[in-house]
Protein backbone atom coordinates (compact mmCIF):
# COMPACT_ATOMS: atom_id res chain seq x y z
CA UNK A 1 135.93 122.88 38.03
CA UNK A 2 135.44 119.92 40.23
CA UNK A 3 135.25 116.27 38.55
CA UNK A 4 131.73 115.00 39.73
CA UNK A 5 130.90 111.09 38.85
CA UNK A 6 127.87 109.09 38.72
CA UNK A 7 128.08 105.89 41.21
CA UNK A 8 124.84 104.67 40.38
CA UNK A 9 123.79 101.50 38.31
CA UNK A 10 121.46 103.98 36.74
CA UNK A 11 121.42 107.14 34.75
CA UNK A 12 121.29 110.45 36.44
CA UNK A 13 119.67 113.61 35.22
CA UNK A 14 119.42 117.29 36.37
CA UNK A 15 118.32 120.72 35.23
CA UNK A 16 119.07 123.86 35.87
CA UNK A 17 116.29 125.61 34.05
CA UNK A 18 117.63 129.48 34.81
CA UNK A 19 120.97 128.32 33.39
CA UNK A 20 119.15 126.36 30.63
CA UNK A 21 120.72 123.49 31.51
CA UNK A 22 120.65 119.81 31.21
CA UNK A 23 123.00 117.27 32.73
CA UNK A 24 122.65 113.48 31.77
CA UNK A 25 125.31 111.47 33.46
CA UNK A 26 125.89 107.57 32.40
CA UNK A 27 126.29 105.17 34.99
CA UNK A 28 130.00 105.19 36.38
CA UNK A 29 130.32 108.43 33.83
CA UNK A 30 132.33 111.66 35.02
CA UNK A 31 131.79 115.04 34.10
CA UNK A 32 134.10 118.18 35.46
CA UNK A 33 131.47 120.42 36.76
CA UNK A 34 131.63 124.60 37.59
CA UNK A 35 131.13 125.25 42.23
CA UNK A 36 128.35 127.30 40.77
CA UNK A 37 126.38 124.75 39.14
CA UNK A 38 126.67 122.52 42.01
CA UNK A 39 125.85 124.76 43.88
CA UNK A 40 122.53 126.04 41.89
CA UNK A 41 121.56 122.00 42.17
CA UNK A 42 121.62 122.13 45.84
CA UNK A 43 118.77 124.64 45.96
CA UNK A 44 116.79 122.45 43.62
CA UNK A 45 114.22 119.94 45.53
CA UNK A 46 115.99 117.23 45.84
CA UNK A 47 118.97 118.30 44.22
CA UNK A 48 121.22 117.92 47.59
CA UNK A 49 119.70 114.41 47.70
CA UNK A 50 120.89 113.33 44.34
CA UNK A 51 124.69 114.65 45.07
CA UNK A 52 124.75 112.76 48.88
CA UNK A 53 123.35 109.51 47.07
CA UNK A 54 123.78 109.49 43.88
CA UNK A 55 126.74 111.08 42.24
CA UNK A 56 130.24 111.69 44.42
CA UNK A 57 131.68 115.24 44.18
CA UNK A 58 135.98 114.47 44.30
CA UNK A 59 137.04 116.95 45.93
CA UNK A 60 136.61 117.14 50.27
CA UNK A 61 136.28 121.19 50.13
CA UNK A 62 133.36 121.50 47.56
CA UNK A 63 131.62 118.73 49.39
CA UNK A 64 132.00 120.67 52.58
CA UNK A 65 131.37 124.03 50.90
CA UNK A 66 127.93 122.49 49.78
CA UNK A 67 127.33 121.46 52.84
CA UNK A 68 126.55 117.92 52.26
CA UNK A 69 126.46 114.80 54.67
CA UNK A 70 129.52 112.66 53.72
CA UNK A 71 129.89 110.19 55.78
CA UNK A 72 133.63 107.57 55.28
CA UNK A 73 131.35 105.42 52.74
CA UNK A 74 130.22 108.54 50.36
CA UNK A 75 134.10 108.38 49.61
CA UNK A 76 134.26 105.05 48.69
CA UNK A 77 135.15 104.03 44.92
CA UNK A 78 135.35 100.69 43.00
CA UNK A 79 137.96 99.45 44.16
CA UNK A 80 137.66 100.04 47.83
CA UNK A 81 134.26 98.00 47.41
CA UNK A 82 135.82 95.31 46.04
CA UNK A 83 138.58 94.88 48.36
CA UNK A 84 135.68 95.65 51.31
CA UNK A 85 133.20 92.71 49.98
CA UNK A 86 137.20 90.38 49.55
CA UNK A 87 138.87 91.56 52.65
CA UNK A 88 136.90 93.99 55.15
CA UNK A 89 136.43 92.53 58.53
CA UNK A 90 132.02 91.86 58.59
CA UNK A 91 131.88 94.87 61.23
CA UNK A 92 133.34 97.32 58.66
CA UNK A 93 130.87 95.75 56.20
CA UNK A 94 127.28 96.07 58.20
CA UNK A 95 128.69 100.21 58.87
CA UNK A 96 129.06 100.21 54.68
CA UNK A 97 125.79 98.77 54.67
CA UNK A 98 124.10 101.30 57.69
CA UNK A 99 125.66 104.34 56.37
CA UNK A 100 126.78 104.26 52.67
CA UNK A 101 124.82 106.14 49.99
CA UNK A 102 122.54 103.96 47.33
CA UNK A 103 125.21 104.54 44.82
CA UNK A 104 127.61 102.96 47.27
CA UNK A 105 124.77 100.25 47.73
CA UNK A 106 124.57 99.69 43.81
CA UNK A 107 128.04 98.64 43.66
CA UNK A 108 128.12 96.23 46.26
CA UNK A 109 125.31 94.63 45.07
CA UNK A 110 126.88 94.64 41.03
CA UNK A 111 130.06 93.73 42.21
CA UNK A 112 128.56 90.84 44.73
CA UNK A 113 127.49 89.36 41.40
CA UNK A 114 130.31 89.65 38.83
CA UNK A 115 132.86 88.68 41.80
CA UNK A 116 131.01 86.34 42.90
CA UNK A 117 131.10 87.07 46.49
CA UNK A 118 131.52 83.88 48.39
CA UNK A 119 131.52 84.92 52.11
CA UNK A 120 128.31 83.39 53.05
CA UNK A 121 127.95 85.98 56.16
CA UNK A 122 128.56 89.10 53.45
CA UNK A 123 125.98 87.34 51.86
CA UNK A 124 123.10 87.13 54.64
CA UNK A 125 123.93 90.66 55.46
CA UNK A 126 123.12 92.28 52.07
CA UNK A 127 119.93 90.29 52.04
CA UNK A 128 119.06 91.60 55.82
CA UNK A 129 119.97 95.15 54.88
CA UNK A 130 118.60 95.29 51.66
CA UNK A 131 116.31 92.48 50.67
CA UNK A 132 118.91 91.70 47.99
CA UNK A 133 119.82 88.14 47.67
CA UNK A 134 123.29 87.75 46.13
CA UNK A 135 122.99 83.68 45.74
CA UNK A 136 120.01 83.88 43.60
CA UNK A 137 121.00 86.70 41.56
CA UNK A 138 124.36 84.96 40.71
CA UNK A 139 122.20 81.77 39.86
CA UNK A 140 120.01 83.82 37.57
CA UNK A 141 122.87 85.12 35.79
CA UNK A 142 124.95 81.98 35.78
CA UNK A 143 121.88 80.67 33.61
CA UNK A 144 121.33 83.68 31.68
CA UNK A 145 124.63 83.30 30.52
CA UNK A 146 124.32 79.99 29.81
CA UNK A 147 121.13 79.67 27.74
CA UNK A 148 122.76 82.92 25.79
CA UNK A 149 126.05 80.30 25.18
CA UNK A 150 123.67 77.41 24.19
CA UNK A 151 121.81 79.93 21.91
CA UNK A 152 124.32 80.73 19.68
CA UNK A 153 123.48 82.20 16.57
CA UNK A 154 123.43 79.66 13.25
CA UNK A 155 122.26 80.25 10.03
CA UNK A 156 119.68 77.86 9.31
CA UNK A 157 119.52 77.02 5.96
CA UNK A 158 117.39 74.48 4.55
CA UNK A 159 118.81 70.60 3.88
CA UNK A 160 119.83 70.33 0.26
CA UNK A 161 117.01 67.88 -1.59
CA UNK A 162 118.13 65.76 -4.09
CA UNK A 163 115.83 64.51 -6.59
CA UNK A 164 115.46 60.95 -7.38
CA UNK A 165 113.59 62.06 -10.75
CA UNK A 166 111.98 64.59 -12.85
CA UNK A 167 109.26 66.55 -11.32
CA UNK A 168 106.66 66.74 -14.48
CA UNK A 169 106.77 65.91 -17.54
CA UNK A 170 109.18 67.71 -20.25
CA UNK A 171 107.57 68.90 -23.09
CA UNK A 172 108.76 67.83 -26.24
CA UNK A 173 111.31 69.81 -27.99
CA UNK A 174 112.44 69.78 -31.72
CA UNK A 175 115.72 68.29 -31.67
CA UNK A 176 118.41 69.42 -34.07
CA UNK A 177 120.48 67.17 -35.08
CA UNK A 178 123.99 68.84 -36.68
CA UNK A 179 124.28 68.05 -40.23
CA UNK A 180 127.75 66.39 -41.40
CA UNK A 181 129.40 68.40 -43.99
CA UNK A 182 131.60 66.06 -46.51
């Protein structure tokens, strides 16, 4: 059993229908999967495609054994994109940007956003490489999260009214009047 994780923003789905199988992995979810179902999804179309660029098999030998492209970047986690977009040199950056996986791709652009990543060349890169531009999305979602602060949820209840007077007339009632006992 090999853990197997899904690096994606998205969700992503398999089957294996001569094993009557279906795998639905959450994004950043990890699942400890059998060499012989990995292997079964590399003979699917597109199956070896999904495990190069979508999901990252954690251990070196399987990855060989399945015979998949893994370039430095296909290894990369959370962390080391973090530390990459705060401290990598820019040249180490555009390779992460030539040759790292979509999955790899997802993250940088996520974590460009919740950082916020303020290198300004980091910046023009992802939006040469991938048409992604970090300042506006971290403008949009600077406002987002403003007009959700600004719309916080009262109760609206209506003002009390007070009355000044009667409404209609009363109808006239048969008073009782308590008779004194001597």
């Amino acid at each position: 059993m090999v853990n197997v994780k899904n690096r994606s923003s998205g969700s992503v789905i398999y089957s294996l229908r001569d094993k009557n199988l279906r795998r639905e992995f959450a994004p950043g979810e990890v699942k400890k999967i059998d060499e012989e179902e990995l292997t079964a999804l590399t003979y699917l179309p597109g199956g070896k495609k999904l495990i190069e660029d979508y999901l990252l098999v954690e251990s070196p030998e399987e990855v060989e054994q399945l015979n998949i492209k893994a370039e430095p970047e296909y290894w990369m986690d959370a962390n080391q994109v973090q530390e990459m977009l705060k401290n990598g040199t820019m040249d180490q950056f555009l390779d992460c940007l030539d040759f790292a996986p979509p999955g790899v791709l997802d993250m940088i652009k996520q974590y460009a956003i919740s950082m916020p990543l303020n290198d300004v060349q980091k910046r023009e890169a992802i939006k040469e490489k991938l048409g992604f531009d970090v300042g506006t999305a971290i403008k949009n979602s600077q406002e987002e999260r403003e007009a959700a602060a600004s719309q916080k949820k009262e109760r609206r209840t209506a003002p009390p009214t007070t009355t000044t007077g009667r409404r209609s007339t009363p109808p006239k009632y048969n008073v009782v009047t308590p008779v004194k006992e001597d």
